[in-house]
PDB file of N, CA and C in Angstrom:
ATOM      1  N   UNK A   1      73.944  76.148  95.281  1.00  0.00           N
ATOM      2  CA  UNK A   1      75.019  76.031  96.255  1.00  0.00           C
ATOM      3  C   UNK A   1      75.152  77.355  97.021  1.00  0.00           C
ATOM      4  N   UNK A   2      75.229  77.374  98.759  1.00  0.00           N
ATOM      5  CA  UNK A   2      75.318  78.362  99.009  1.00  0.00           C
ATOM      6  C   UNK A   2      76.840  78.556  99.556  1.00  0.00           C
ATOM      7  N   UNK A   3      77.063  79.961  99.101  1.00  0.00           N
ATOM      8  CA  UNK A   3      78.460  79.825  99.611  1.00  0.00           C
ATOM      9  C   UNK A   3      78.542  80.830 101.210  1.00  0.00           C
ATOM     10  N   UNK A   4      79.949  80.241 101.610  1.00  0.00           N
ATOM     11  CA  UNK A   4      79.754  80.885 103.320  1.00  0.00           C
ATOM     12  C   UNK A   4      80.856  81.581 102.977  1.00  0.00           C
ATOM     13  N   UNK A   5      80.543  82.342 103.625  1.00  0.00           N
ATOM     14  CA  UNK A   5      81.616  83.427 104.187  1.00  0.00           C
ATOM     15  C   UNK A   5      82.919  83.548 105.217  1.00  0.00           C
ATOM     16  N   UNK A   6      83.778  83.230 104.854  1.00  0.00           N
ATOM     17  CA  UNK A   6      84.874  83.212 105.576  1.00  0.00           C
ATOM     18  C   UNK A   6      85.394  84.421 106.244  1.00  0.00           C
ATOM     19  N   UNK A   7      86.109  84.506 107.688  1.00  0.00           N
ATOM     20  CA  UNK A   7      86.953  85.857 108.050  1.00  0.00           C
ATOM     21  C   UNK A   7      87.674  85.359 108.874  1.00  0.00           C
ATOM     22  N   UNK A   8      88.772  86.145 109.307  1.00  0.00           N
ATOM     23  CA  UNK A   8      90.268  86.471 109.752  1.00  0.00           C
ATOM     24  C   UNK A   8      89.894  87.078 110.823  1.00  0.00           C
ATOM     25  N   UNK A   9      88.167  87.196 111.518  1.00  0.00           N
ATOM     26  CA  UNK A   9      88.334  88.264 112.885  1.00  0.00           C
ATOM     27  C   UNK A   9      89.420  87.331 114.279  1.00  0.00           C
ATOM     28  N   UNK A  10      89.106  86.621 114.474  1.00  0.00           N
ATOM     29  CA  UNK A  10      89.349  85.765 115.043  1.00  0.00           C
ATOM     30  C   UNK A  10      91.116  85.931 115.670  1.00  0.00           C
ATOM     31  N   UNK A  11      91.732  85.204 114.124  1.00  0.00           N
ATOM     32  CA  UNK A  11      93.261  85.831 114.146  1.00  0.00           C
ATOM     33  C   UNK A  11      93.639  87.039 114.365  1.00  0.00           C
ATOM     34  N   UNK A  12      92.793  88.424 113.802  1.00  0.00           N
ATOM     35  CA  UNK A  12      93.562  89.332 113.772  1.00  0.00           C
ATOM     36  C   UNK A  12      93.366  89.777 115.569  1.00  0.00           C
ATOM     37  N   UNK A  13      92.349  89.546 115.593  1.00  0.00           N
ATOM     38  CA  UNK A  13      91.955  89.929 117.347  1.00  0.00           C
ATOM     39  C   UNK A  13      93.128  89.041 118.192  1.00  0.00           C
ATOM     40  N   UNK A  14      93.406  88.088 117.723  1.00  0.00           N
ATOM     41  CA  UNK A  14      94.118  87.594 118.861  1.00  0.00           C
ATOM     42  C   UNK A  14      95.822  88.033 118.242  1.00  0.00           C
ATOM     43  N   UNK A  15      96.341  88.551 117.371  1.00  0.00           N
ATOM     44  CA  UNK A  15      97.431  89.223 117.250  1.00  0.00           C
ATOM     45  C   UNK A  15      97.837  90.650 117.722  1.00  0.00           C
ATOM     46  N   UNK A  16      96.261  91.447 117.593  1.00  0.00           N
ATOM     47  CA  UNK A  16      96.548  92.370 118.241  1.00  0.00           C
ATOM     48  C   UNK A  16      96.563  92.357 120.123  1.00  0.00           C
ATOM     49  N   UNK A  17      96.120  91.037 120.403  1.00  0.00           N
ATOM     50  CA  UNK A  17      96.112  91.054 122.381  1.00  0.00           C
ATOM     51  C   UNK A  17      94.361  91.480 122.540  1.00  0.00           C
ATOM     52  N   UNK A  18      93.262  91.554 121.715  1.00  0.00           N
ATOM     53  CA  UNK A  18      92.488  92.114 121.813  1.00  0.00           C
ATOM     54  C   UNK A  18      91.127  90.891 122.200  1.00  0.00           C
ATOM     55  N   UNK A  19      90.889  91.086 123.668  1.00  0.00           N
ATOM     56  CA  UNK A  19      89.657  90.453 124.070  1.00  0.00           C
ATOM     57  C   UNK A  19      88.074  90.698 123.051  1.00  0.00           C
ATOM     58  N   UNK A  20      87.571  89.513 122.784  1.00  0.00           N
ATOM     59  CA  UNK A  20      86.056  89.846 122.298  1.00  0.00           C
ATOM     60  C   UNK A  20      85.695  91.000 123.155  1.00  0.00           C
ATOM     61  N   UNK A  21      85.430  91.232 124.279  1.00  0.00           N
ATOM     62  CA  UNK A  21      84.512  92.319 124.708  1.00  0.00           C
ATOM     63  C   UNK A  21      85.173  93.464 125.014  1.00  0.00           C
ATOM     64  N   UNK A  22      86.551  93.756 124.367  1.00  0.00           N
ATOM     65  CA  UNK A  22      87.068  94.724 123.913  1.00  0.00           C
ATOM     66  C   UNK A  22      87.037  94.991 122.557  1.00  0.00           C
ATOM     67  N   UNK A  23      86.655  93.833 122.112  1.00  0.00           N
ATOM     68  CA  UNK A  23      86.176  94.146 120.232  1.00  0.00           C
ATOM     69  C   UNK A  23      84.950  94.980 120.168  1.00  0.00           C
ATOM     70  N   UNK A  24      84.025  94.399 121.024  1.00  0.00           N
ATOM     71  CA  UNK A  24      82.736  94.569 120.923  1.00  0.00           C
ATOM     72  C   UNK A  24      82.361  96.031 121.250  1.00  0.00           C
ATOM     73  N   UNK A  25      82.976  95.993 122.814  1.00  0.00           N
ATOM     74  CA  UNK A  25      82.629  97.968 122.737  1.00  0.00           C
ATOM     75  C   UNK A  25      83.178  98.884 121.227  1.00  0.00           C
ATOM     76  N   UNK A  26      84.463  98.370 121.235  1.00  0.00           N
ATOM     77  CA  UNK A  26      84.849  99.173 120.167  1.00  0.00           C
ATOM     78  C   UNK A  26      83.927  99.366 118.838  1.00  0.00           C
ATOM     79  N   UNK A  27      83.172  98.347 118.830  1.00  0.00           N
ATOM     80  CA  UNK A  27      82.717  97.942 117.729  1.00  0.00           C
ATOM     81  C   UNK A  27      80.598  98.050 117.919  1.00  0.00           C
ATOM     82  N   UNK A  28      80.764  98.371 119.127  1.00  0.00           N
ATOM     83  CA  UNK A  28      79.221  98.636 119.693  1.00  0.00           C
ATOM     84  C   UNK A  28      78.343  97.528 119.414  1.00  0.00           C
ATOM     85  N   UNK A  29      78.827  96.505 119.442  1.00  0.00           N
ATOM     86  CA  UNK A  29      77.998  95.303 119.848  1.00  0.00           C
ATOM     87  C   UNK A  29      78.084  94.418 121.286  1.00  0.00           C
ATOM     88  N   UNK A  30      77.013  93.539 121.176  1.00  0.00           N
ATOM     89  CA  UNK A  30      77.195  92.792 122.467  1.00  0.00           C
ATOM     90  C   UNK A  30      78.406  91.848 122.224  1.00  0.00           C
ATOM     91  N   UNK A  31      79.242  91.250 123.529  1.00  0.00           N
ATOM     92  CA  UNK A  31      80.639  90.564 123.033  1.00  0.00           C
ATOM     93  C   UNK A  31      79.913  89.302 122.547  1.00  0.00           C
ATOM     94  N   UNK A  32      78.982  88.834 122.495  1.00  0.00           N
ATOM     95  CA  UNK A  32      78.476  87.418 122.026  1.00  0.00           C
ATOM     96  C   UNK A  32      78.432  87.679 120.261  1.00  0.00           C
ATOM     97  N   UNK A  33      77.874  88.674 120.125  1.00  0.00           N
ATOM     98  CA  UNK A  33      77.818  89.068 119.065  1.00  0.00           C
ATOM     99  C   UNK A  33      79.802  89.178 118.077  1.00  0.00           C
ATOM    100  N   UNK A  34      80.384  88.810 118.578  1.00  0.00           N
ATOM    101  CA  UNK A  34      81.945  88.996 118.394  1.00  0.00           C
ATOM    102  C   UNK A  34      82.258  87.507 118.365  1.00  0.00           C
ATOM    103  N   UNK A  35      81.402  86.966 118.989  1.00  0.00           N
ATOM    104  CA  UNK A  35      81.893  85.133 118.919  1.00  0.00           C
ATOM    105  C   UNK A  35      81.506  84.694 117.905  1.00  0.00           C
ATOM    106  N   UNK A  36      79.910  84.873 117.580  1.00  0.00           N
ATOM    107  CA  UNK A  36      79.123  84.539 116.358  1.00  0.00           C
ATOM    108  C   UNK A  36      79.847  84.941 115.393  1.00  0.00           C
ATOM    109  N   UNK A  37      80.586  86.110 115.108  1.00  0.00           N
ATOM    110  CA  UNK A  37      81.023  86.519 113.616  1.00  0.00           C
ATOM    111  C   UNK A  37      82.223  85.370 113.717  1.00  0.00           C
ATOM    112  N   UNK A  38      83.091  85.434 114.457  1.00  0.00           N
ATOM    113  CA  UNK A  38      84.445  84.750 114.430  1.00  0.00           C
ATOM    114  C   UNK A  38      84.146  83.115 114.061  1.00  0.00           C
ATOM    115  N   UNK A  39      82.951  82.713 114.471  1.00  0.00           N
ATOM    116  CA  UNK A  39      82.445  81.342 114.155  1.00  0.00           C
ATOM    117  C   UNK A  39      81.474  81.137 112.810  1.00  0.00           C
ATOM    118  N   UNK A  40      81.666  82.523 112.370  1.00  0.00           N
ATOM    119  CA  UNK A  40      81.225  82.519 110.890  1.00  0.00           C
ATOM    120  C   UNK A  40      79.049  81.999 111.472  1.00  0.00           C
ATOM    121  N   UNK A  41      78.776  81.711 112.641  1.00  0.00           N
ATOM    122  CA  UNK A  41      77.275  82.266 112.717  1.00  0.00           C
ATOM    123  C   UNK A  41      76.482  83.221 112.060  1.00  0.00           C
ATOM    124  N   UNK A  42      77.547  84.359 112.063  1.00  0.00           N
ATOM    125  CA  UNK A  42      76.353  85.262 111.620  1.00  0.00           C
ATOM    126  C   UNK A  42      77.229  86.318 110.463  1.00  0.00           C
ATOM    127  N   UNK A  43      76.659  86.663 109.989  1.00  0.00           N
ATOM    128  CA  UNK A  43      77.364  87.936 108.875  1.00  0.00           C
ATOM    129  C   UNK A  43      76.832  89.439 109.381  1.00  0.00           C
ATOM    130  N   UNK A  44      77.816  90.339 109.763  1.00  0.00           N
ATOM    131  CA  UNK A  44      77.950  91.224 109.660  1.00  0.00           C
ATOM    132  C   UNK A  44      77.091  91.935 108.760  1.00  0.00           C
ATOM    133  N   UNK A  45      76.474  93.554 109.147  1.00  0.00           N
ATOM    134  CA  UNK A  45      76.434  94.189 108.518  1.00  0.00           C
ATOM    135  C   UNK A  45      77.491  94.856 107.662  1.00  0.00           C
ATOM    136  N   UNK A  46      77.042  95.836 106.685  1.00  0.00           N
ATOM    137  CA  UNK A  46      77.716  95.997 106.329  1.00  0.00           C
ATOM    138  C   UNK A  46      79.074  97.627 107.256  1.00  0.00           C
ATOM    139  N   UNK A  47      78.354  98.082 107.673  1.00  0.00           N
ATOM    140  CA  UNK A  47      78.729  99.145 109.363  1.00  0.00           C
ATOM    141  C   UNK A  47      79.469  98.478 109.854  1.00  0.00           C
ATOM    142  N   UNK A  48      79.143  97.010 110.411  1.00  0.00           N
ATOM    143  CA  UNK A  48      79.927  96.349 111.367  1.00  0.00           C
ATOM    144  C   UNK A  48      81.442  96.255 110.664  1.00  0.00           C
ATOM    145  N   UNK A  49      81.203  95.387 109.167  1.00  0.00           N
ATOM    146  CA  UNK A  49      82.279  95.426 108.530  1.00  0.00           C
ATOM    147  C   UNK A  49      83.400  96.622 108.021  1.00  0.00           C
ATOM    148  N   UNK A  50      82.957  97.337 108.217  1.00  0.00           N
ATOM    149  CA  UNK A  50      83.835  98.731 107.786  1.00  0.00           C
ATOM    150  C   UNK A  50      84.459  99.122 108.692  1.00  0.00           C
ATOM    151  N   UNK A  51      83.684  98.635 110.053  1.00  0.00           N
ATOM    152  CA  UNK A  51      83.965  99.520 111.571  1.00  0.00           C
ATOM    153  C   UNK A  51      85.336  98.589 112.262  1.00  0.00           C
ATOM    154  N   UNK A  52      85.435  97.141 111.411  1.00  0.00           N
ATOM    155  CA  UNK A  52      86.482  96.168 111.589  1.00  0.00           C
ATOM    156  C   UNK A  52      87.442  96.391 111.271  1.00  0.00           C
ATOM    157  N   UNK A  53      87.382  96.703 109.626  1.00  0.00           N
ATOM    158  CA  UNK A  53      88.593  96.864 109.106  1.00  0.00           C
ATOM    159  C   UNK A  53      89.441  98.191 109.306  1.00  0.00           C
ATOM    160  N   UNK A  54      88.474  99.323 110.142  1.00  0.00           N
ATOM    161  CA  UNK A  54      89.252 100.680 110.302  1.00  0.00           C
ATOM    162  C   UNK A  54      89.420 100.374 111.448  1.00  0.00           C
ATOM    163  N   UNK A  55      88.829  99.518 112.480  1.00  0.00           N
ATOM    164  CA  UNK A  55      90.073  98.884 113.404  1.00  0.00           C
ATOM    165  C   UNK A  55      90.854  98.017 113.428  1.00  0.00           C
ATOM    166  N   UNK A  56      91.085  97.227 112.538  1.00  0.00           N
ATOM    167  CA  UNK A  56      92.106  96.507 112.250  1.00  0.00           C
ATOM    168  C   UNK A  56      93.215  96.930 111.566  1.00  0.00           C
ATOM    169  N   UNK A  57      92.460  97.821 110.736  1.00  0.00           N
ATOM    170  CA  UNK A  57      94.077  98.840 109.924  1.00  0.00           C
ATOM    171  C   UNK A  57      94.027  97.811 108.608  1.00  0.00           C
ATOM    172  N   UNK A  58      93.336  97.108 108.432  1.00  0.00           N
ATOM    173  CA  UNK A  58      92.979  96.841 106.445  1.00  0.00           C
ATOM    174  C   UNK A  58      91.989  96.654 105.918  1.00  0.00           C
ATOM    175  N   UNK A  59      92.271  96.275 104.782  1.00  0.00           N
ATOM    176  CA  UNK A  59      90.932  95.821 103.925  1.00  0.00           C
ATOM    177  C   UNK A  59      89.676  95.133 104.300  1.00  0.00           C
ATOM    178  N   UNK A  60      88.824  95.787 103.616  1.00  0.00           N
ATOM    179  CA  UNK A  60      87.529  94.647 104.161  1.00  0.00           C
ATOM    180  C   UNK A  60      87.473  93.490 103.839  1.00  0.00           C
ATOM    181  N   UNK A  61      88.781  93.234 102.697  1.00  0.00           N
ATOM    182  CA  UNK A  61      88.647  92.218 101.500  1.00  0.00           C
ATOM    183  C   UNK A  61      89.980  91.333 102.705  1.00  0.00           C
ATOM    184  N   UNK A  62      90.680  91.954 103.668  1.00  0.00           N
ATOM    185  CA  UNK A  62      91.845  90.915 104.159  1.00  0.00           C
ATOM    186  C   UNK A  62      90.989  90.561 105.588  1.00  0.00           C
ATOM    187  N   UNK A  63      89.670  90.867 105.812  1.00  0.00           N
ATOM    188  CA  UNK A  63      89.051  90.711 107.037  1.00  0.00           C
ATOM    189  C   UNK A  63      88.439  89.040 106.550  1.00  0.00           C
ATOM    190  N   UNK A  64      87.219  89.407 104.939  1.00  0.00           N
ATOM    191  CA  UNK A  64      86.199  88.300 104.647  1.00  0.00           C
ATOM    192  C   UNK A  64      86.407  87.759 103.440  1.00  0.00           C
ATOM    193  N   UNK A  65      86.237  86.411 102.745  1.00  0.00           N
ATOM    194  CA  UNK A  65      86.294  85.903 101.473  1.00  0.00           C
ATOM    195  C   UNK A  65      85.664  84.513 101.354  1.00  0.00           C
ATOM    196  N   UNK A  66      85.423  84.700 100.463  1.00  0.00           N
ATOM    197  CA  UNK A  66      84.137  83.937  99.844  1.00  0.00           C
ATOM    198  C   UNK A  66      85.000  82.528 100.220  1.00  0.00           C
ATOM    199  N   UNK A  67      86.491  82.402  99.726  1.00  0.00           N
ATOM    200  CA  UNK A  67      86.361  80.922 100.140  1.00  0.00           C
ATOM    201  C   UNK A  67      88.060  81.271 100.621  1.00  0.00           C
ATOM    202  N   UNK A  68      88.508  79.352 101.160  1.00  0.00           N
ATOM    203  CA  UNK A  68      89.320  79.854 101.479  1.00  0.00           C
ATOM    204  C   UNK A  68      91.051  79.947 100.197  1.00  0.00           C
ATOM    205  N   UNK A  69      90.784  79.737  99.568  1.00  0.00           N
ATOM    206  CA  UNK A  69      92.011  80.034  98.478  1.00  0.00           C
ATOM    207  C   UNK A  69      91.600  81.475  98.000  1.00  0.00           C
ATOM    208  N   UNK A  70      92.612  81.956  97.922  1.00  0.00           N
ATOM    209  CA  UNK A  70      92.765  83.683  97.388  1.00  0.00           C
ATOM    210  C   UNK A  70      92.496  83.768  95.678  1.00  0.00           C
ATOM    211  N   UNK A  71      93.162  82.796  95.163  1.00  0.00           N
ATOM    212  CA  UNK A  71      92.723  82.906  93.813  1.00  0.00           C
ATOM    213  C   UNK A  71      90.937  83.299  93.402  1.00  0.00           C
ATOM    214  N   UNK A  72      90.597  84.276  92.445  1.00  0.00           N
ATOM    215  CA  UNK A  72      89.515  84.297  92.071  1.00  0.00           C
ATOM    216  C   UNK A  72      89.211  83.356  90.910  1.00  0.00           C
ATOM    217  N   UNK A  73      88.193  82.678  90.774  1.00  0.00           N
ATOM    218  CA  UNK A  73      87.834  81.815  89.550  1.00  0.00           C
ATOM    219  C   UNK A  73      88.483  80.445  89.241  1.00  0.00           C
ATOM    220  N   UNK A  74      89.073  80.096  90.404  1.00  0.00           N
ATOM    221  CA  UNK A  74      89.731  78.739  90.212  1.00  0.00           C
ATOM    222  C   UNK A  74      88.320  78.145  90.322  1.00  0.00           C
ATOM    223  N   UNK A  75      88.830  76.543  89.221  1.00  0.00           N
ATOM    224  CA  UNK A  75      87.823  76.140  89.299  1.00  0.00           C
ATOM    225  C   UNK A  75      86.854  76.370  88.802  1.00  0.00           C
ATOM    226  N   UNK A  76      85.944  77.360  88.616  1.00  0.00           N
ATOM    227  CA  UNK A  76      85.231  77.970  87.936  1.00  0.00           C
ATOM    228  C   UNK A  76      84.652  77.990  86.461  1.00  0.00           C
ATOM    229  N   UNK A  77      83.897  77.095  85.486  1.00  0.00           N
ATOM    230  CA  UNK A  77      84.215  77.152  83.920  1.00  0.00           C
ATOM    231  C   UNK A  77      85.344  76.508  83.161  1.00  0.00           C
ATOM    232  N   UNK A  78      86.169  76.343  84.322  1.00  0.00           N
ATOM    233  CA  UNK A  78      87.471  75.740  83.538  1.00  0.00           C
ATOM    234  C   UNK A  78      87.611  74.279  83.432  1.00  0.00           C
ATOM    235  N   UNK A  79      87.761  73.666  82.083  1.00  0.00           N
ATOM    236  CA  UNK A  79      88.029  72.258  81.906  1.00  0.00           C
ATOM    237  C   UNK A  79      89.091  72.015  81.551  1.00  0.00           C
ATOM    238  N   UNK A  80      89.429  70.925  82.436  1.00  0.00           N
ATOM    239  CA  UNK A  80      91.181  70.397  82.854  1.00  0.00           C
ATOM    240  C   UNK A  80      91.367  69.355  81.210  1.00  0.00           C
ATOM    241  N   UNK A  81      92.789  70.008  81.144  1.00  0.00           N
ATOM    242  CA  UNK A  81      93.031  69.782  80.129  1.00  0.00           C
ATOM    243  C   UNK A  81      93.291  68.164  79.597  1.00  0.00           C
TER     244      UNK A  81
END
């Protein structure tokens, strides 16, 4: 099973008022390259990702996640009682 990668660029860009190709300079990519991540296309390096969250002002962990419930290990090994 492969798992995808989820992120928040999307939302947080549009809370801060912030155009893709104002992401993108900031962020030194092409603005297409800013659509693809937000549409979960493509994954980030790991540069790109660091360079997000110190412009976004958090975590790398409140940018991307493996799925979308926050809990870790739900599901996981566990048999319902």
């Amino acid at each position: 099973m492969e798992e995808k990668v989820l992120n928040r660029i999307a939302s947080l860009r549009k809370e801060r008022n912030i155009s893709r190709r104002e992401l993108a300079a900031a962020l030194g990519v092409h603005y297409q390259t800013v659509g693809y991540l937000e549409r979960g296309e493509y994954s980030p390096s790991l540069a790109v990702a660091l360079r997000l969250a110190a412009l976004f002002k958090v975590p790398v962990e409140a940018i991307f996640s493996l799925s979308e419930n926050e809990s870790e290990g739900e599901g996981e090994g566990e048999n319902p009682a």
